[in-house]
Protein backbone atom coordinates (compact mmCIF):
# COMPACT_ATOMS: atom_id res chain seq x y z
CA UNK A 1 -7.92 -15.53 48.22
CA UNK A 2 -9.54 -13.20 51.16
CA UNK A 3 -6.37 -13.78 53.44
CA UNK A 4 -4.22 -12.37 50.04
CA UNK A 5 -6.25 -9.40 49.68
CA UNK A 6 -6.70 -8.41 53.44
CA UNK A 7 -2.39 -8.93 53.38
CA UNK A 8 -2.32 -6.85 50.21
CA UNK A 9 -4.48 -4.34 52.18
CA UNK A 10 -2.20 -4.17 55.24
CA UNK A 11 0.95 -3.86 53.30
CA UNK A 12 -0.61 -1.11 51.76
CA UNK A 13 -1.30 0.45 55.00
CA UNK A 14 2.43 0.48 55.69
CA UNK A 15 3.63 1.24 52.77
CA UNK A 16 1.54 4.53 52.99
CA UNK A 17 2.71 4.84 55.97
CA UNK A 18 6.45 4.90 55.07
CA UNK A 19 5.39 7.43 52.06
CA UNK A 20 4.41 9.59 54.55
CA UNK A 21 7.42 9.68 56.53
CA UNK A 22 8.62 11.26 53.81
CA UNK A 23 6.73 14.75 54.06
CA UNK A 24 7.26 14.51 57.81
CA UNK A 25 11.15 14.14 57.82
CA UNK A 26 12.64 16.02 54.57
CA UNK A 27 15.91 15.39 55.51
CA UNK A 28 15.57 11.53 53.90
CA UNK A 29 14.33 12.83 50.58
CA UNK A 30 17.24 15.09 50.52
CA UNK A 31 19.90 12.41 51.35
CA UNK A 32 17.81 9.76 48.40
CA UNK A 33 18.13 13.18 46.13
CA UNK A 34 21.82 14.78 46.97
CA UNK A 35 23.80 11.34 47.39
CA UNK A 36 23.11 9.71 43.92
CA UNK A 37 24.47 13.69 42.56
CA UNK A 38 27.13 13.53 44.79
CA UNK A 39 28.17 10.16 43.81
CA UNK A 40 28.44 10.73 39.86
CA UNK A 41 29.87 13.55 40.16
CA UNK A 42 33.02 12.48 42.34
CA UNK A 43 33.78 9.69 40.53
CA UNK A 44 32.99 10.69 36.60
CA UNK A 45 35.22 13.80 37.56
CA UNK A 46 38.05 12.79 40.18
CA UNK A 47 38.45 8.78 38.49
CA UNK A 48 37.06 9.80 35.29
CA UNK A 49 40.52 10.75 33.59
CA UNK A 50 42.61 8.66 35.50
CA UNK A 51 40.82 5.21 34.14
CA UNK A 52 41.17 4.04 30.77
CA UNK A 53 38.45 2.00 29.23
CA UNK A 54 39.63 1.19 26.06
CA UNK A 55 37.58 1.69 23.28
CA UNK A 56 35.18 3.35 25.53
CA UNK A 57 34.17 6.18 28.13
CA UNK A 58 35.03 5.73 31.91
CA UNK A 59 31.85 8.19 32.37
CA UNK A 60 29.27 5.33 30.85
CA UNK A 61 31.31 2.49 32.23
CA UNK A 62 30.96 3.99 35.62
CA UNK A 63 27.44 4.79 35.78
CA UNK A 64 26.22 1.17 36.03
CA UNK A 65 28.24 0.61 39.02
CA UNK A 66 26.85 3.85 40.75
CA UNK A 67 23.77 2.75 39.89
CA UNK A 68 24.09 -0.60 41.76
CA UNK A 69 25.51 1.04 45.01
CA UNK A 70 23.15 3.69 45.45
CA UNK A 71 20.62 1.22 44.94
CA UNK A 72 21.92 -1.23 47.66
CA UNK A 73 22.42 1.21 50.02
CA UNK A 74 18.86 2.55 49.68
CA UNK A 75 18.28 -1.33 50.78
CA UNK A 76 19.46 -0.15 54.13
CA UNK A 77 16.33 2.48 54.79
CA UNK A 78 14.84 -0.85 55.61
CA UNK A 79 16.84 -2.17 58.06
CA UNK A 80 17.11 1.37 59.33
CA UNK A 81 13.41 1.88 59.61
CA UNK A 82 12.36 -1.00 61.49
CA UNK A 83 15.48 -1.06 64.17
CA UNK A 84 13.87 2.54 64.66
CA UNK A 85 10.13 0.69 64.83
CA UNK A 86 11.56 -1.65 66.96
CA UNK A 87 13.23 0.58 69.35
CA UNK A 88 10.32 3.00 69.54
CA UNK A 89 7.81 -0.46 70.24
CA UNK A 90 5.54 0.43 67.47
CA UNK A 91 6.34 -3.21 65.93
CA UNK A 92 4.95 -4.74 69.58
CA UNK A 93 2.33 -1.66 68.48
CA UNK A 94 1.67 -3.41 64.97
CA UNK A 95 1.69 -7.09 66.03
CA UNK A 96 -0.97 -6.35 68.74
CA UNK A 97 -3.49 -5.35 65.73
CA UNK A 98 -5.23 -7.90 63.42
CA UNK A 99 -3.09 -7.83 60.38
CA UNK A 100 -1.80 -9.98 58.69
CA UNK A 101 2.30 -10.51 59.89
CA UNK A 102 3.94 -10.16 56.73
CA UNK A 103 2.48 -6.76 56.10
CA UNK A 104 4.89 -4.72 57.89
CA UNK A 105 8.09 -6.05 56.31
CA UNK A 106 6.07 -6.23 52.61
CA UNK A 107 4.65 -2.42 53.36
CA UNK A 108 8.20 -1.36 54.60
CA UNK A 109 10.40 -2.97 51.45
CA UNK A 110 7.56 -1.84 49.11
CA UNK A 111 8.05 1.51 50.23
CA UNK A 112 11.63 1.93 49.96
CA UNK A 113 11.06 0.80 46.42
CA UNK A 114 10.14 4.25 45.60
CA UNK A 115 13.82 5.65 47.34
CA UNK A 116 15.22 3.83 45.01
CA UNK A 117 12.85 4.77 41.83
CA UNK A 118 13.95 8.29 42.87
CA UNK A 119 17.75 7.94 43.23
CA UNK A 120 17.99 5.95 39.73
CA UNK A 121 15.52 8.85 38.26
CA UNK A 122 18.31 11.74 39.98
CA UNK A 123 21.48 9.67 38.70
CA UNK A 124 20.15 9.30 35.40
CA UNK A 125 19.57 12.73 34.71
CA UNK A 126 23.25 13.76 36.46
CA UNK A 127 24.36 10.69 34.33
CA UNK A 128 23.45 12.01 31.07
CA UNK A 129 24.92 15.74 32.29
CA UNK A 130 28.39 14.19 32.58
CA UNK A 131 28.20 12.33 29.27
CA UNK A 132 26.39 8.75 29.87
CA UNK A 133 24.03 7.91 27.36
CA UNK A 134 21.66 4.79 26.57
CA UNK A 135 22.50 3.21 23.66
CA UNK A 136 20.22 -0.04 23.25
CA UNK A 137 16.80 1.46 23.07
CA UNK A 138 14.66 2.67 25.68
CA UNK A 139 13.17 -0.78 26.36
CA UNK A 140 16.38 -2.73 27.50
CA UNK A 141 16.71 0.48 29.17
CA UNK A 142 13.65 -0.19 30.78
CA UNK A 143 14.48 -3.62 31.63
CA UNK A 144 18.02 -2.59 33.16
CA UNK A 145 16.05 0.16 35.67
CA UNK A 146 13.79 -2.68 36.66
CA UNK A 147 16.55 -5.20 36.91
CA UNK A 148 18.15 -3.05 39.35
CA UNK A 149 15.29 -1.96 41.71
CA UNK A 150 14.42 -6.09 41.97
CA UNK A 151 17.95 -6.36 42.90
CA UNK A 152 17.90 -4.14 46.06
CA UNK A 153 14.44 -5.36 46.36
CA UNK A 154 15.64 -8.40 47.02
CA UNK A 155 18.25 -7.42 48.89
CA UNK A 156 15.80 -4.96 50.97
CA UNK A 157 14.95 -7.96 52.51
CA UNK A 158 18.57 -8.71 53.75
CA UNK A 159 18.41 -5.91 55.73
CA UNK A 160 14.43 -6.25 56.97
CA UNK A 161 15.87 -9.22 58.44
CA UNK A 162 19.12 -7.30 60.06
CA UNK A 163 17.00 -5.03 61.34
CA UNK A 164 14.67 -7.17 63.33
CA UNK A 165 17.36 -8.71 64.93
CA UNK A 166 20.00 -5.31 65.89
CA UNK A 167 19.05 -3.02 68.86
CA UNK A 168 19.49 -0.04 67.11
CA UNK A 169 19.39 2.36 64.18
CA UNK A 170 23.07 3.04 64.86
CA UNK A 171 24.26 -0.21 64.82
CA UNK A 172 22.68 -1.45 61.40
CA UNK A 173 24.04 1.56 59.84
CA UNK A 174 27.26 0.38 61.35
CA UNK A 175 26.21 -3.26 60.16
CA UNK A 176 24.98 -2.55 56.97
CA UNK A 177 28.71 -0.49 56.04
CA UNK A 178 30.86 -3.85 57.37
CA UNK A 179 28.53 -5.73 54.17
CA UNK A 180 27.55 -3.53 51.62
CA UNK A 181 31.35 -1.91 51.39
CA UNK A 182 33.24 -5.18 50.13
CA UNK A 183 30.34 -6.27 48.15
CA UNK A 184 30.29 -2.96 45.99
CA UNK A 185 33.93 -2.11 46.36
CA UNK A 186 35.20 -5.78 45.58
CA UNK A 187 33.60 -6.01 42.24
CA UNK A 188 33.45 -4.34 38.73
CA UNK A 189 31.57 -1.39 39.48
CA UNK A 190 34.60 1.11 39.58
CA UNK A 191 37.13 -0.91 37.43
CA UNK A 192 37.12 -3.92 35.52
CA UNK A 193 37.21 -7.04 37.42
CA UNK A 194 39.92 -8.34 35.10
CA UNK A 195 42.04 -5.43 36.98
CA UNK A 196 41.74 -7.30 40.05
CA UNK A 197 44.45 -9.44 41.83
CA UNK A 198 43.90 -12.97 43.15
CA UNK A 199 41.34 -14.27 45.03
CA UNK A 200 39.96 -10.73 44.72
CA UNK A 201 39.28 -10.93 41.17
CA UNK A 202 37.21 -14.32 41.92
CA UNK A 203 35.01 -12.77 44.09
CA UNK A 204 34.62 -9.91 41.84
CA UNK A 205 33.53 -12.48 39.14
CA UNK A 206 30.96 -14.23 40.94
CA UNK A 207 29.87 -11.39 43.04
CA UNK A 208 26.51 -10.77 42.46
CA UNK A 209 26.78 -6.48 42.56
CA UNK A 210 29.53 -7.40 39.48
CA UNK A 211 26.30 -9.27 38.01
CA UNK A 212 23.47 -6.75 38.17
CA UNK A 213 26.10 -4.11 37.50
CA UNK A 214 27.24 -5.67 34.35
CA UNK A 215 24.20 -6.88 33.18
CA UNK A 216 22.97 -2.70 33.47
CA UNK A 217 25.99 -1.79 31.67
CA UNK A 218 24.62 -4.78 28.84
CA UNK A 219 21.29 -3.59 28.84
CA UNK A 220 22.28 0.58 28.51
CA UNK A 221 24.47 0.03 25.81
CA UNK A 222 28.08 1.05 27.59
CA UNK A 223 30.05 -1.82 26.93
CA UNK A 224 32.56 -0.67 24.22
CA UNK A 225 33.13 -2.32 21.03
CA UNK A 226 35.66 -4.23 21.16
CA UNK A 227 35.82 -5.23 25.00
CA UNK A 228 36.95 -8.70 25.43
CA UNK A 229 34.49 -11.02 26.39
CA UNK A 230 33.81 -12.29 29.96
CA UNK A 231 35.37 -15.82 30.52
CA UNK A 232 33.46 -16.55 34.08
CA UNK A 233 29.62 -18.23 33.49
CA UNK A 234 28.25 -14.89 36.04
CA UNK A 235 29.38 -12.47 33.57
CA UNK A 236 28.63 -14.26 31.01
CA UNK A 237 25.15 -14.37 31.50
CA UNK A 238 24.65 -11.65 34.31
CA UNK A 239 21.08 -11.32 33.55
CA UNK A 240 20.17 -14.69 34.20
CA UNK A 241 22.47 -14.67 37.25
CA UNK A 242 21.50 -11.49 38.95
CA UNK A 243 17.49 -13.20 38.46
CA UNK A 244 19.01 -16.10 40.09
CA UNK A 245 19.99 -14.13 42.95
CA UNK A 246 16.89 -12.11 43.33
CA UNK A 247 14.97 -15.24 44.04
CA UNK A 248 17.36 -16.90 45.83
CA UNK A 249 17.51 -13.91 48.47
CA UNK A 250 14.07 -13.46 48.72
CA UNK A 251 13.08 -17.23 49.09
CA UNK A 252 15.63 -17.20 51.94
CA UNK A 253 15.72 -14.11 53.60
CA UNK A 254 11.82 -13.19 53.43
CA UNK A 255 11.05 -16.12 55.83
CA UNK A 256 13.00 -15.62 57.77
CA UNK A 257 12.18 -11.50 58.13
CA UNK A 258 8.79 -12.88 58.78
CA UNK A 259 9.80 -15.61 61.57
CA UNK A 260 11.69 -13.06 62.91
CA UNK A 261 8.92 -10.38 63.35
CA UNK A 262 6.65 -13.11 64.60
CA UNK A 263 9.28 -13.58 67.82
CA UNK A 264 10.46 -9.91 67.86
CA UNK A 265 10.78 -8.44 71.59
């Protein structure tokens, strides 16, 4: 029990650290606070008439899908942070000290938690200024913001481990493009999967950004009456599958962020 609280300790060393960060270089608060505006308003007003939802609003359709991009990509201040760590040797800096090694990467995804908690908080409030609106109660609401911050949680830890292994801020930004594009472009959160061709409407289907995106869009309320149903299992139950995913990515990708810091030059 000690060993769990001195860890808890040290990750909230780091964490604090991060926070901190933020007061010292504004320019990161003002991307996590312009970029979630930016993206809203782009696509509720340049795709917004020229996407029929039937039955419904593009505007609330497309708000779910924002929500899990900007979310994912916040995942990448991780990666982003540590390459810098790394390439500045304050991770040699960290592992000299008597902490416990998980701390850094659980201080530096716990962190970025709250980049996220502010770009949902900022797209929610341009969201309901271009005309989305929740409409199943303020506790699946709830449940749907916290759905989506374990996501990129989860996949935080995706790029924790990317960025222990690159030699550079510049090339996991590069990196973390190359991924997170076809996984949030290739899916439903900017049309209906169903509008997709081929093979790329399978991946769409069982792509887990399509899961957590529709399973925000269940919990908000901005599925229109009336939509068909979905006929592929992840859809069907994109709750369940987007929890499946969060522990699948941790339990794989958190050891291996940790193994990696351990051997980390």
């Amino acid at each position: 029990m000690s060993n769990l609280i001195w860890a808890a300790l040290d990750s909230h060393v780091i964490a604090k650290r991060n926070v901190i960060k933020i007061r010292r270089v504004p320019e990161i608060l003002m991307f996590v606070l312009i970029s979630p505006i930016m993206f809203v308003l782009l696509f509720a007003y340049v795709f917004g008439d020229s996407i029929n939802i039937p039955g419904g609003s593009y505007r609330e359709f497309l708000i779910g899908g924002i929500f899990a991009q900007t979310v994912i990509f916040g995942a990448t201040f991780t990666g982003a942070g540590l390459a810098d760590d790394m390439q500045k040797g304050i991770i040699n800096r960290f592992r000299s000290l008597p902490m416990n090694r998980a701390a850094v990467l659980v201080g530096r995804t716990a962190s970025d938690v709250i980049y996220n908690v502010l770009s949902l908080l900022i797209m929610a409030l341009t969201g309901l200024i271009v005309g989305w609106r929740i409409n199943e109660g303020l506790l699946n609401a709830a449940f749907g913001f916290a759905l989506l911050l374990a996501f990129a949680y989860a996949f935080s830890w995706v790029m924790a481990y990317v960025g222990l292994l690159v030699p550079s801020v510049e090339v996991i930004n590069n990196a973390s493009f190359v991924v997170i594009f076809p996984l949030t472009f290739i899916a439903n959160t900017f049309v209906p999967a169903e509008n997709l061709p081929g093979l790329l409407r399978t991946f769409a289907e069982w792509n887990p950004v399509s899961a957590v995106t529709q399973a925000a869009r269940e919990l908000f309320g901005n599925i229109p009456p009336g939509t068909p149903e979905p006929t592929v299992w992840p859809l069907e139950n994109a709750v369940l599958y987007t929890i499946i995913w969060i522990i699948v990515i941790i339990a794989i990708f958190a050891p291996l962020a940790v193994h990696r810091y351990s051997k980390a030059r």
